[in-house]
Structures are given as C-alpha cells and as structure tokens.
PDB file of N, CA and C in Angstrom:
ATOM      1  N   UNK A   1       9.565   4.275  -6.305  1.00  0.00           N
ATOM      2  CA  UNK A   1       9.067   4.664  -5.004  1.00  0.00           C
ATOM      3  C   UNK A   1       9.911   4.024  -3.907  1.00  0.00           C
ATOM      4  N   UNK A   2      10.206   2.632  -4.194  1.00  0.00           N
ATOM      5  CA  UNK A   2      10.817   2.415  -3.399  1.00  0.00           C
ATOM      6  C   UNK A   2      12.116   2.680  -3.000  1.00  0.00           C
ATOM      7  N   UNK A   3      13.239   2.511  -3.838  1.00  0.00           N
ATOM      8  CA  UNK A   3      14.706   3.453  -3.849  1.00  0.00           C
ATOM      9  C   UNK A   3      14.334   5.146  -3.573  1.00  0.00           C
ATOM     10  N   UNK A   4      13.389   5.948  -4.121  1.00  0.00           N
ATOM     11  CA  UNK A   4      13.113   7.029  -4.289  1.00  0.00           C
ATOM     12  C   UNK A   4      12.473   7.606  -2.740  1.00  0.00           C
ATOM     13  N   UNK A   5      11.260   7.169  -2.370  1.00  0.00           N
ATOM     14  CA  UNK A   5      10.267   7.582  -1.432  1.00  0.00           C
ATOM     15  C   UNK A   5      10.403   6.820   0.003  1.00  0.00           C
ATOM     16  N   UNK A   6      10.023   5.313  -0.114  1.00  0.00           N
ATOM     17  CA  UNK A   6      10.265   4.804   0.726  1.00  0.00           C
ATOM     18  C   UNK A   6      11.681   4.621   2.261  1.00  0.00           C
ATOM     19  N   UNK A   7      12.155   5.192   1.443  1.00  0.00           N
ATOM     20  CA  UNK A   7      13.850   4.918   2.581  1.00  0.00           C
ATOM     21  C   UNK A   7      13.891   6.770   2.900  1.00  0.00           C
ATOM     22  N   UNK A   8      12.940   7.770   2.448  1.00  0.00           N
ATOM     23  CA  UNK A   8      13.223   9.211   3.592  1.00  0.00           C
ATOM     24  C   UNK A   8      12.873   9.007   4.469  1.00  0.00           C
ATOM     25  N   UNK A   9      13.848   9.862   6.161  1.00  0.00           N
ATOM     26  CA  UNK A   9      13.480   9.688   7.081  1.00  0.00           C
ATOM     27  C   UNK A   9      11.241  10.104   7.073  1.00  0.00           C
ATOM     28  N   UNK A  10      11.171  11.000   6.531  1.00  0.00           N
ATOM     29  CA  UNK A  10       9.629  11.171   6.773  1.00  0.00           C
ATOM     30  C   UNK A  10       8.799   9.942   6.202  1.00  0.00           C
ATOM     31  N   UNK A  11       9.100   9.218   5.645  1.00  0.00           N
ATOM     32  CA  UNK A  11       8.580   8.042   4.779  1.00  0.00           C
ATOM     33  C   UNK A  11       8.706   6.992   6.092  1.00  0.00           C
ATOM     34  N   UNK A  12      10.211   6.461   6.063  1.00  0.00           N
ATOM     35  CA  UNK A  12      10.564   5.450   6.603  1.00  0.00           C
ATOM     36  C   UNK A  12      10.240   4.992   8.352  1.00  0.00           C
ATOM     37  N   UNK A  13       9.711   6.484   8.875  1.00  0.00           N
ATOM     38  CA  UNK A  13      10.066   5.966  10.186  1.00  0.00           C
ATOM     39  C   UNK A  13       8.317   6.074  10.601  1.00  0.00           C
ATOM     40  N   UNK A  14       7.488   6.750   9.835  1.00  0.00           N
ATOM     41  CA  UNK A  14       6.187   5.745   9.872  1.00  0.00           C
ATOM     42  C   UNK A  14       5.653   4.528   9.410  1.00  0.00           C
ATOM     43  N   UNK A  15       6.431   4.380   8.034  1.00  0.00           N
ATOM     44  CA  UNK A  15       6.445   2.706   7.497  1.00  0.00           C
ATOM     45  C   UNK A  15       6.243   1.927   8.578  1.00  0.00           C
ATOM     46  N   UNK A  16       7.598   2.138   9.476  1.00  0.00           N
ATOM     47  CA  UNK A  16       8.786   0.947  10.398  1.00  0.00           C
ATOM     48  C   UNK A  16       7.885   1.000  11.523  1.00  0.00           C
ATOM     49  N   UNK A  17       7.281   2.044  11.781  1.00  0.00           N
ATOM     50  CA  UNK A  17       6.607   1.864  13.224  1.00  0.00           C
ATOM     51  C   UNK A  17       5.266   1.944  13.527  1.00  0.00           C
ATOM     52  N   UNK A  18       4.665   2.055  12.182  1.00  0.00           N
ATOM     53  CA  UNK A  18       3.342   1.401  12.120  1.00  0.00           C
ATOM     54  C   UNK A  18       2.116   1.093  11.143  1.00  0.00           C
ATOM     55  N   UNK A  19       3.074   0.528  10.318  1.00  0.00           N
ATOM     56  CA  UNK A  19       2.689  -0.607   9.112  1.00  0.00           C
ATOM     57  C   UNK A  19       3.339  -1.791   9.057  1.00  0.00           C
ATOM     58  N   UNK A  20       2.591  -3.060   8.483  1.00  0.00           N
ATOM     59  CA  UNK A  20       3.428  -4.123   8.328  1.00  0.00           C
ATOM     60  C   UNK A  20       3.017  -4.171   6.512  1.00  0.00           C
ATOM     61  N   UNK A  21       4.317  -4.194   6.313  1.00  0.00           N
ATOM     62  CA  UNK A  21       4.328  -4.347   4.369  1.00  0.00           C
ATOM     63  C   UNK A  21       4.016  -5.628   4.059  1.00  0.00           C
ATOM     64  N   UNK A  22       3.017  -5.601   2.832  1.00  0.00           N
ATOM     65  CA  UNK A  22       2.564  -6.564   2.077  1.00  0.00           C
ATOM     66  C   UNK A  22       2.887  -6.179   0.764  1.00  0.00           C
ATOM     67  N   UNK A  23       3.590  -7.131  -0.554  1.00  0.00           N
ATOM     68  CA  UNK A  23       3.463  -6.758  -1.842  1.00  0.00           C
ATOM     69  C   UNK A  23       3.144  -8.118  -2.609  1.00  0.00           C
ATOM     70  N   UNK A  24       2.388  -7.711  -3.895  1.00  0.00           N
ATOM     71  CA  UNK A  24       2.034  -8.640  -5.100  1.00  0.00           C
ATOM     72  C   UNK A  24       2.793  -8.034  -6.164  1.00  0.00           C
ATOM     73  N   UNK A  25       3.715  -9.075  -6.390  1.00  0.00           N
ATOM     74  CA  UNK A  25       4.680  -8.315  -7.393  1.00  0.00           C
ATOM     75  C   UNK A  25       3.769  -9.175  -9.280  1.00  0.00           C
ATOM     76  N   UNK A  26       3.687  -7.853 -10.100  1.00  0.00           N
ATOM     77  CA  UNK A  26       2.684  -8.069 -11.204  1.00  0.00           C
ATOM     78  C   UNK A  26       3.546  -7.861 -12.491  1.00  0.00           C
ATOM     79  N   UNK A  27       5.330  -8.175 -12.281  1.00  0.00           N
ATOM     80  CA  UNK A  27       6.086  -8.006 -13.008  1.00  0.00           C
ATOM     81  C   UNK A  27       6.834  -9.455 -13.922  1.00  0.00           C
ATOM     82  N   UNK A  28       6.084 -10.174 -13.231  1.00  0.00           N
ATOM     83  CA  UNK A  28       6.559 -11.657 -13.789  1.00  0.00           C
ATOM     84  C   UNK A  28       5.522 -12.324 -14.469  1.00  0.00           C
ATOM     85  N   UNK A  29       6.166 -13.807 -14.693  1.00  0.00           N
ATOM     86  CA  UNK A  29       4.816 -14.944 -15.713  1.00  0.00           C
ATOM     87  C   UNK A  29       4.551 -15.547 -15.374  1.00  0.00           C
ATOM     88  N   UNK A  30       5.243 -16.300 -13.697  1.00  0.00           N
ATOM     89  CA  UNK A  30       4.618 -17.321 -13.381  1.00  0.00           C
ATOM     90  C   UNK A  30       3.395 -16.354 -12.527  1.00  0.00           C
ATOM     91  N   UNK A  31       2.235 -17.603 -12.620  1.00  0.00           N
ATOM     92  CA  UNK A  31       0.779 -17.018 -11.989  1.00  0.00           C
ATOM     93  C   UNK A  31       0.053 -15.655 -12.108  1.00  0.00           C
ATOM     94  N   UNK A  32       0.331 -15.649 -13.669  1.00  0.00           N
ATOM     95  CA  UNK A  32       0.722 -13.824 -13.712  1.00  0.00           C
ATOM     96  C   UNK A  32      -1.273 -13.508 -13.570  1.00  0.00           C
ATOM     97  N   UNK A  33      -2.111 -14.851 -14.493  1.00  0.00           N
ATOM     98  CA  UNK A  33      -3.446 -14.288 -14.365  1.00  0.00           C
ATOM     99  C   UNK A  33      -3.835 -14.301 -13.083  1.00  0.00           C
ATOM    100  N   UNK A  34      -3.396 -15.068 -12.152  1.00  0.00           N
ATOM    101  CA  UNK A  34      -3.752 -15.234 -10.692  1.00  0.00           C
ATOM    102  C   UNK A  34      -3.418 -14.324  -9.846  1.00  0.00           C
ATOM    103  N   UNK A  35      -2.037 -13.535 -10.086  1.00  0.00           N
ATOM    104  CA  UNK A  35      -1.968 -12.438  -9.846  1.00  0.00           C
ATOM    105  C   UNK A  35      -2.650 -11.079 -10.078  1.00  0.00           C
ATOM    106  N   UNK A  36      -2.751 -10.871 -11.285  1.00  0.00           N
ATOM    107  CA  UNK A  36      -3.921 -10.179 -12.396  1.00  0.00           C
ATOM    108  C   UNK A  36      -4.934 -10.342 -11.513  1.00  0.00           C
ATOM    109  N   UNK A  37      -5.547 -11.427 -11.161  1.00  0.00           N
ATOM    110  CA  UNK A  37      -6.953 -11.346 -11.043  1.00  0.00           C
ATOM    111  C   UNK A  37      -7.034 -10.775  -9.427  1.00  0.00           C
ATOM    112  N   UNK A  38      -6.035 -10.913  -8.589  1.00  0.00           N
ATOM    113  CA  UNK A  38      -5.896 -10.813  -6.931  1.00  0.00           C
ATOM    114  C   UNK A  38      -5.977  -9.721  -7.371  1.00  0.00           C
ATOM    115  N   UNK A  39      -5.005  -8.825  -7.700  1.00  0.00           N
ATOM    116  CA  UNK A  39      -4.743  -7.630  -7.543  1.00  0.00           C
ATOM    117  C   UNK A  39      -5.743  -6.661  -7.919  1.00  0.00           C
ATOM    118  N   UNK A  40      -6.674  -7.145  -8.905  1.00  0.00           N
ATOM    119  CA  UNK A  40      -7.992  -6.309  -9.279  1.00  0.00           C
ATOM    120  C   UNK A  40      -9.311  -6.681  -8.150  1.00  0.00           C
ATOM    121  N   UNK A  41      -9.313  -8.064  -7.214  1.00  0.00           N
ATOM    122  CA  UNK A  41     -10.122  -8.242  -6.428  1.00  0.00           C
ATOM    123  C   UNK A  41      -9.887  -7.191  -5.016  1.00  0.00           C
ATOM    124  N   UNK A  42      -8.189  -7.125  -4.523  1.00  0.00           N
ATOM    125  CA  UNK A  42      -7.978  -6.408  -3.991  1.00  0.00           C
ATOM    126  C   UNK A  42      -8.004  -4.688  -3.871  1.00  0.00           C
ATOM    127  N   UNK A  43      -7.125  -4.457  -4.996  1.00  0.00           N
ATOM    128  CA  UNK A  43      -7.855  -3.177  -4.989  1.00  0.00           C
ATOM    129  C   UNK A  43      -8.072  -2.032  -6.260  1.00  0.00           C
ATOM    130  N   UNK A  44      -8.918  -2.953  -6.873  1.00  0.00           N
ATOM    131  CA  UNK A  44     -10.198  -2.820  -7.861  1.00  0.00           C
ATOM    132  C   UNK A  44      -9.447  -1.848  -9.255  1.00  0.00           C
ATOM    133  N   UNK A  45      -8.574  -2.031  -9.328  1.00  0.00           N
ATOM    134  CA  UNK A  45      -7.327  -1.685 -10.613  1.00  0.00           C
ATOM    135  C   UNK A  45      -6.567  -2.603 -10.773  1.00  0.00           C
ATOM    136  N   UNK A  46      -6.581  -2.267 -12.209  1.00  0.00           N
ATOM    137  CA  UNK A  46      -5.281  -2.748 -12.723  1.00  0.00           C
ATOM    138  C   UNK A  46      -4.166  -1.810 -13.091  1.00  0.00           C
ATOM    139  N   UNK A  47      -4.089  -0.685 -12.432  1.00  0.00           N
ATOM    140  CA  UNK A  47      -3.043  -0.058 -12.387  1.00  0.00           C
ATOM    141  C   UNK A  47      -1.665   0.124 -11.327  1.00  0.00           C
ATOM    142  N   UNK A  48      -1.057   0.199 -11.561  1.00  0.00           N
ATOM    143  CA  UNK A  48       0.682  -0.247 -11.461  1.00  0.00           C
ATOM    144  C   UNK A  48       1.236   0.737 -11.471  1.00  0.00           C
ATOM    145  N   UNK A  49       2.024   1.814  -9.916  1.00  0.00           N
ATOM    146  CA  UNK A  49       1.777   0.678  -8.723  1.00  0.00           C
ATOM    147  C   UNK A  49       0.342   1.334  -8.060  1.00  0.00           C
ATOM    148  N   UNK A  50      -0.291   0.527  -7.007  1.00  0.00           N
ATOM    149  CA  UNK A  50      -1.260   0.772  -6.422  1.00  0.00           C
ATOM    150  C   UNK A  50      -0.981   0.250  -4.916  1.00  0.00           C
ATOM    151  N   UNK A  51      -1.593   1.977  -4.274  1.00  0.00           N
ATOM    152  CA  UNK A  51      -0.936   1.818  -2.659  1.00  0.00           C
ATOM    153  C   UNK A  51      -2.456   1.466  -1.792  1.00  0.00           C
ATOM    154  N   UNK A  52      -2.063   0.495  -1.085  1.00  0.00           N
ATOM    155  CA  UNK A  52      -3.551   0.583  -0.306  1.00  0.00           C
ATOM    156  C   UNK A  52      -3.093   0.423   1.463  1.00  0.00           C
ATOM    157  N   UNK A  53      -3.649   0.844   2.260  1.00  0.00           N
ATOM    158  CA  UNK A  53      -3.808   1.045   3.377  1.00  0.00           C
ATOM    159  C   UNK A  53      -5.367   0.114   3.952  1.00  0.00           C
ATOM    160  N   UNK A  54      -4.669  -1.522   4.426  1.00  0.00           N
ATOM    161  CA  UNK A  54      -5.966  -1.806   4.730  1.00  0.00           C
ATOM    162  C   UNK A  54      -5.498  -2.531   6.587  1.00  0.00           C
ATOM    163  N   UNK A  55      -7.011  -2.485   6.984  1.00  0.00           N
ATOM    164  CA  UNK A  55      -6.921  -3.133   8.468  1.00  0.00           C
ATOM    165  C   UNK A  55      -7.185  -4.374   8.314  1.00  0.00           C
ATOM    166  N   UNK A  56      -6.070  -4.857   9.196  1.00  0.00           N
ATOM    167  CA  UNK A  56      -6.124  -6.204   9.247  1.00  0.00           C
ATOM    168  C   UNK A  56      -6.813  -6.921   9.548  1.00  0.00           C
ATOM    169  N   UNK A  57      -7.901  -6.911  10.346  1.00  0.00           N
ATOM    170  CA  UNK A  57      -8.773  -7.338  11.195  1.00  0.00           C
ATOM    171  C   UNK A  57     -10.198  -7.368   9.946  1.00  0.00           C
ATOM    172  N   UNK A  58     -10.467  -6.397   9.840  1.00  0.00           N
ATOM    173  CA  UNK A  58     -11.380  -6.113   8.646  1.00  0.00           C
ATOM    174  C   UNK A  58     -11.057  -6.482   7.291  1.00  0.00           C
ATOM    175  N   UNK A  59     -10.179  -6.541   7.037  1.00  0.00           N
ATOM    176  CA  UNK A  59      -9.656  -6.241   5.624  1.00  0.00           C
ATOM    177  C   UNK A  59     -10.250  -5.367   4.603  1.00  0.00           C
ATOM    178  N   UNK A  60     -10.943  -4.268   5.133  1.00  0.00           N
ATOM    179  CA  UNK A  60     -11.484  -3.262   4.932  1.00  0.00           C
ATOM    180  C   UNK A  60     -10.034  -2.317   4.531  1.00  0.00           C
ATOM    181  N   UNK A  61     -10.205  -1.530   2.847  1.00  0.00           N
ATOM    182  CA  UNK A  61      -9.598  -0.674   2.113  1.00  0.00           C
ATOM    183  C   UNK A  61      -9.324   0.794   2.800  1.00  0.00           C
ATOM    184  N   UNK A  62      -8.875   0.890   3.540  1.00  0.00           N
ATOM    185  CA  UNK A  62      -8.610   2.690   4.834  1.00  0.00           C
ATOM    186  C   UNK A  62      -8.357   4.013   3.751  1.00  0.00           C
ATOM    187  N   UNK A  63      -7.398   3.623   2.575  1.00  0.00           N
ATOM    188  CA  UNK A  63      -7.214   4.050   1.706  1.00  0.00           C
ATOM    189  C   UNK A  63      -6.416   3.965   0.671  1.00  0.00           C
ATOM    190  N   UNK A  64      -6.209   4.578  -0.454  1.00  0.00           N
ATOM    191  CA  UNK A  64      -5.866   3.758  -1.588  1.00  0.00           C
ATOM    192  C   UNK A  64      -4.798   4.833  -2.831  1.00  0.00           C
ATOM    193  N   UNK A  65      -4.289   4.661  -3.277  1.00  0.00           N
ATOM    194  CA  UNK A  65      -3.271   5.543  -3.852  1.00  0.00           C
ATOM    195  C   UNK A  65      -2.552   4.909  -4.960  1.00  0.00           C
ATOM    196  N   UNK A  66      -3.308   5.291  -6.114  1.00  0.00           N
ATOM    197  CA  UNK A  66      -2.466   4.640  -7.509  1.00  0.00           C
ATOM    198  C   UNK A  66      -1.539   5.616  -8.042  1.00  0.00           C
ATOM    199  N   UNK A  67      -0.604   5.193  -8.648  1.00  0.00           N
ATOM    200  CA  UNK A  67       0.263   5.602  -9.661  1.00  0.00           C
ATOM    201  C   UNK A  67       1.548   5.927  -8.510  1.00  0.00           C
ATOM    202  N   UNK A  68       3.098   6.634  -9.114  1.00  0.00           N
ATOM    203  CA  UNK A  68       4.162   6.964  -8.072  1.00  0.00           C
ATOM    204  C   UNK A  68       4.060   8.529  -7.955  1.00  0.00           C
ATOM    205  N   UNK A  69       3.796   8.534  -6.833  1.00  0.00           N
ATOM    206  CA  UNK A  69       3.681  10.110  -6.124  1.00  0.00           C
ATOM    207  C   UNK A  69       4.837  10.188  -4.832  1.00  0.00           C
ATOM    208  N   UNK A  70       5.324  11.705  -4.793  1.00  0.00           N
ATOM    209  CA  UNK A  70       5.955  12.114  -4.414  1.00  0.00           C
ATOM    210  C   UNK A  70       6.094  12.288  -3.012  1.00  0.00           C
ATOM    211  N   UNK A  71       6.999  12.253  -1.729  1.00  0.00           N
ATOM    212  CA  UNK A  71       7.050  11.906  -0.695  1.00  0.00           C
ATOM    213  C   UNK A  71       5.676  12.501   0.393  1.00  0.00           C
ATOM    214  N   UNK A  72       5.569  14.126   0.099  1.00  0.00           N
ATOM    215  CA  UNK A  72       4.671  14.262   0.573  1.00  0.00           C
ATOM    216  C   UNK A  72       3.639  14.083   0.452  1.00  0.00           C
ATOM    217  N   UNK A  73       2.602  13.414  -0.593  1.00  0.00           N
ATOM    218  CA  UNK A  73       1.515  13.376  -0.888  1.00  0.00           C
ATOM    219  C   UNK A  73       1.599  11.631  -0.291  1.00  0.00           C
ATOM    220  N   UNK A  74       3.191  11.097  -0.249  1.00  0.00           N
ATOM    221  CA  UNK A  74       2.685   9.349  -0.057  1.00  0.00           C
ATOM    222  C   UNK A  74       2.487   9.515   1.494  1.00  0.00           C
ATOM    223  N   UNK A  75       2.855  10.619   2.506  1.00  0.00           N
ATOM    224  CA  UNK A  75       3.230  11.037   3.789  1.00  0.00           C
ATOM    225  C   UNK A  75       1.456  11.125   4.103  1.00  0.00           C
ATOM    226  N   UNK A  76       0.643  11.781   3.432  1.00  0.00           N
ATOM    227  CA  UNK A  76      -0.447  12.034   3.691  1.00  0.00           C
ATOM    228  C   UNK A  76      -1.397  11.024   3.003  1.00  0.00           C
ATOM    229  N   UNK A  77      -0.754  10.152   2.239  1.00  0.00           N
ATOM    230  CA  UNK A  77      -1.796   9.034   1.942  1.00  0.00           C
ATOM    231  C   UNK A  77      -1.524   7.975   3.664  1.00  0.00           C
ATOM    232  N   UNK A  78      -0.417   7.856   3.885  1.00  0.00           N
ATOM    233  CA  UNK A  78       0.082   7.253   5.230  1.00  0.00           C
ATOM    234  C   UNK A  78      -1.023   7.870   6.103  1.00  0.00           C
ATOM    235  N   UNK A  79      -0.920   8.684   6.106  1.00  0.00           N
ATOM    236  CA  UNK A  79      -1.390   9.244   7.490  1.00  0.00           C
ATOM    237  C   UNK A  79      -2.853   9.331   7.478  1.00  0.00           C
ATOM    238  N   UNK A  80      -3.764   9.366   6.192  1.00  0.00           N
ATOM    239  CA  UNK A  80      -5.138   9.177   6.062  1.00  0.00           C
ATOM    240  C   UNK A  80      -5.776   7.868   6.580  1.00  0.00           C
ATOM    241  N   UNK A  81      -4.589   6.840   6.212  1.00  0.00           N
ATOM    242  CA  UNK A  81      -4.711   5.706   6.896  1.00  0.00           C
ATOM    243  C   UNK A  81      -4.728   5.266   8.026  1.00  0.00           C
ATOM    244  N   UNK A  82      -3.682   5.563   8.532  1.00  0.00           N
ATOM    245  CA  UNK A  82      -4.049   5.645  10.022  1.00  0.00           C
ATOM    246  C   UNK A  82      -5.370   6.490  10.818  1.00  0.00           C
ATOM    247  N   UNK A  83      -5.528   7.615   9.950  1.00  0.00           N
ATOM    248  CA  UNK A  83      -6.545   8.345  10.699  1.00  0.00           C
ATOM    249  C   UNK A  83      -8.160   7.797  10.737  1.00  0.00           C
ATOM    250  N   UNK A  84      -8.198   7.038   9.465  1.00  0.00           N
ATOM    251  CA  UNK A  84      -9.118   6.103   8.912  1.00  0.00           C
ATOM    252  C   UNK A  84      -9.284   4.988   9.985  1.00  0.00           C
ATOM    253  N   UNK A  85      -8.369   4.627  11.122  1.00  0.00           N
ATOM    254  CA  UNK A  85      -8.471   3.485  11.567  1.00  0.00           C
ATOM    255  C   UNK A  85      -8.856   3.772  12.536  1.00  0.00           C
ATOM    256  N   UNK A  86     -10.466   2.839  13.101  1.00  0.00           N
ATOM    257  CA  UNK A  86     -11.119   2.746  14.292  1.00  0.00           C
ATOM    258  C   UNK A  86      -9.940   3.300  15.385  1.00  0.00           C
ATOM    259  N   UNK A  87      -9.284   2.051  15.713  1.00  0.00           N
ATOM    260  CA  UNK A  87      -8.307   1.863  16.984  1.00  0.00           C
ATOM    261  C   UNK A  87      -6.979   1.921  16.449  1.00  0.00           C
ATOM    262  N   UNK A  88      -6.090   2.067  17.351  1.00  0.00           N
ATOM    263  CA  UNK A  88      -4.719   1.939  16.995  1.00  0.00           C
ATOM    264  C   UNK A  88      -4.648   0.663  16.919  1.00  0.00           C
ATOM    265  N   UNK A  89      -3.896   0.218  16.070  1.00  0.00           N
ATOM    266  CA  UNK A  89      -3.795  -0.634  14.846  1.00  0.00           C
ATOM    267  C   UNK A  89      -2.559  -1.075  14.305  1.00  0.00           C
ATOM    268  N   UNK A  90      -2.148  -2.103  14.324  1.00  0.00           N
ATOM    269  CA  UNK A  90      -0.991  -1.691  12.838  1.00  0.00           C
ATOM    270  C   UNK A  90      -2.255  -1.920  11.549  1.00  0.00           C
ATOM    271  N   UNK A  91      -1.745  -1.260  10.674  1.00  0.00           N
ATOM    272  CA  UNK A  91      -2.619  -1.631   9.492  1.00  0.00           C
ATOM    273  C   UNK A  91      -1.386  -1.967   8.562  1.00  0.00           C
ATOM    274  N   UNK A  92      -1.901  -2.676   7.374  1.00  0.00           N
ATOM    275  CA  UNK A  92      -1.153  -3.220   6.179  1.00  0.00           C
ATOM    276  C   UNK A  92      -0.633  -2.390   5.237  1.00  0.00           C
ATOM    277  N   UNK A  93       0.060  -2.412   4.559  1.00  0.00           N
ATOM    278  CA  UNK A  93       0.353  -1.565   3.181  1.00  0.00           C
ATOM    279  C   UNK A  93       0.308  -2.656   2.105  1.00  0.00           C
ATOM    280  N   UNK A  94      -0.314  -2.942   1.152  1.00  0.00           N
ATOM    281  CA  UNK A  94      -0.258  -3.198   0.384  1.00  0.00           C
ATOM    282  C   UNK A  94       0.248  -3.040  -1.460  1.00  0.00           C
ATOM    283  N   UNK A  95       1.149  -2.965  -1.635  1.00  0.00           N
ATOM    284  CA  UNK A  95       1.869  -2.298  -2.454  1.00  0.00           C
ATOM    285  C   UNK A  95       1.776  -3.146  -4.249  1.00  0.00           C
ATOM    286  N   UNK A  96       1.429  -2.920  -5.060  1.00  0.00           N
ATOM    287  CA  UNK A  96       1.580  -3.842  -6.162  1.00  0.00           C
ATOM    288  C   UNK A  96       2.463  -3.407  -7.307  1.00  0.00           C
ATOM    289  N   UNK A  97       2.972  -3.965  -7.811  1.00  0.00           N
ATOM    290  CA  UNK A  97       3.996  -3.265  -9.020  1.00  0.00           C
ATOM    291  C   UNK A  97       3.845  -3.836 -10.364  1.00  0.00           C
TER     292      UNK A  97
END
C-alpha cells in the first residue's frame, strides 16, 4: 500500500493535507506481545494491515479498513473519515502492518 497506493497524486495530496500518520509496525520481536496486544485494543483485529481513521481529540474510531485495497476504495475510506468528523479536524491515520 504504501509503495503502491499511498504516493498517487489522489492518495497523497489528501494524506499531506489532512491527516497526520501514525503506524505500529507488527513485523518485528522486540515488544511484539505489547504490540499484539495495542493493536487489538486499538482497533479490535488482529489483522494486517488495518487502516483506521481516528480523531484526535476523542480518540474515537471515524473509520476503519482492514486488509490492502485499491486506490479508490482507500480514497473513499479517506474521505468517510473526514466526513465522519464533527469539525474540521486533522484526524489520525493509523496504519498497522
């Protein structure tokens, strides 16, 4: 997703201008159960990767998107998110791998 989805202009230039990226990377050993366990408190899978859209303020889940999907469907998980949000916002992306 990321070499793939993330860097198209339709991807990239809502990322850049109104999300701030967060990731838990679930590919290593150090702290791997501590990781394990965040990543299922956060957002309630253990599946890999898992996209979430949350407000910062709340830390309330806006919306949520497992597995790697294709630019337009990640374009409209983006944009559910934002639409999801009270106020203009930056909201988070939370990304896990």
């Amino acid at each position: 997703m990321e070499e793939r989805v993330f860097r198209l202009p339709a991807v990239a230039g809502i990322l850049e201008s109104r999300f701030v990226e967060a990731r838990l990377h679930t590919d290593g050993e150090s702290n791997i159960d501590r990781i394990l366990a965040l990543q299922k408190e956060l957002a309630g899978s253990p599946a890999t990767p898992v996209y979430l859209v949350v407000d910062p303020d709340s830390g309330e889940i806006l919306t949520k998107l497992e597995g790697p999907r294709g630019t337009d469907l990640f374009v409209e998980f983006l944009n559910d998110g934002l639409e999801a949000s009270k106020r203009p916002v930056r909201v988070g992306l939370l990304e896990t791998e």
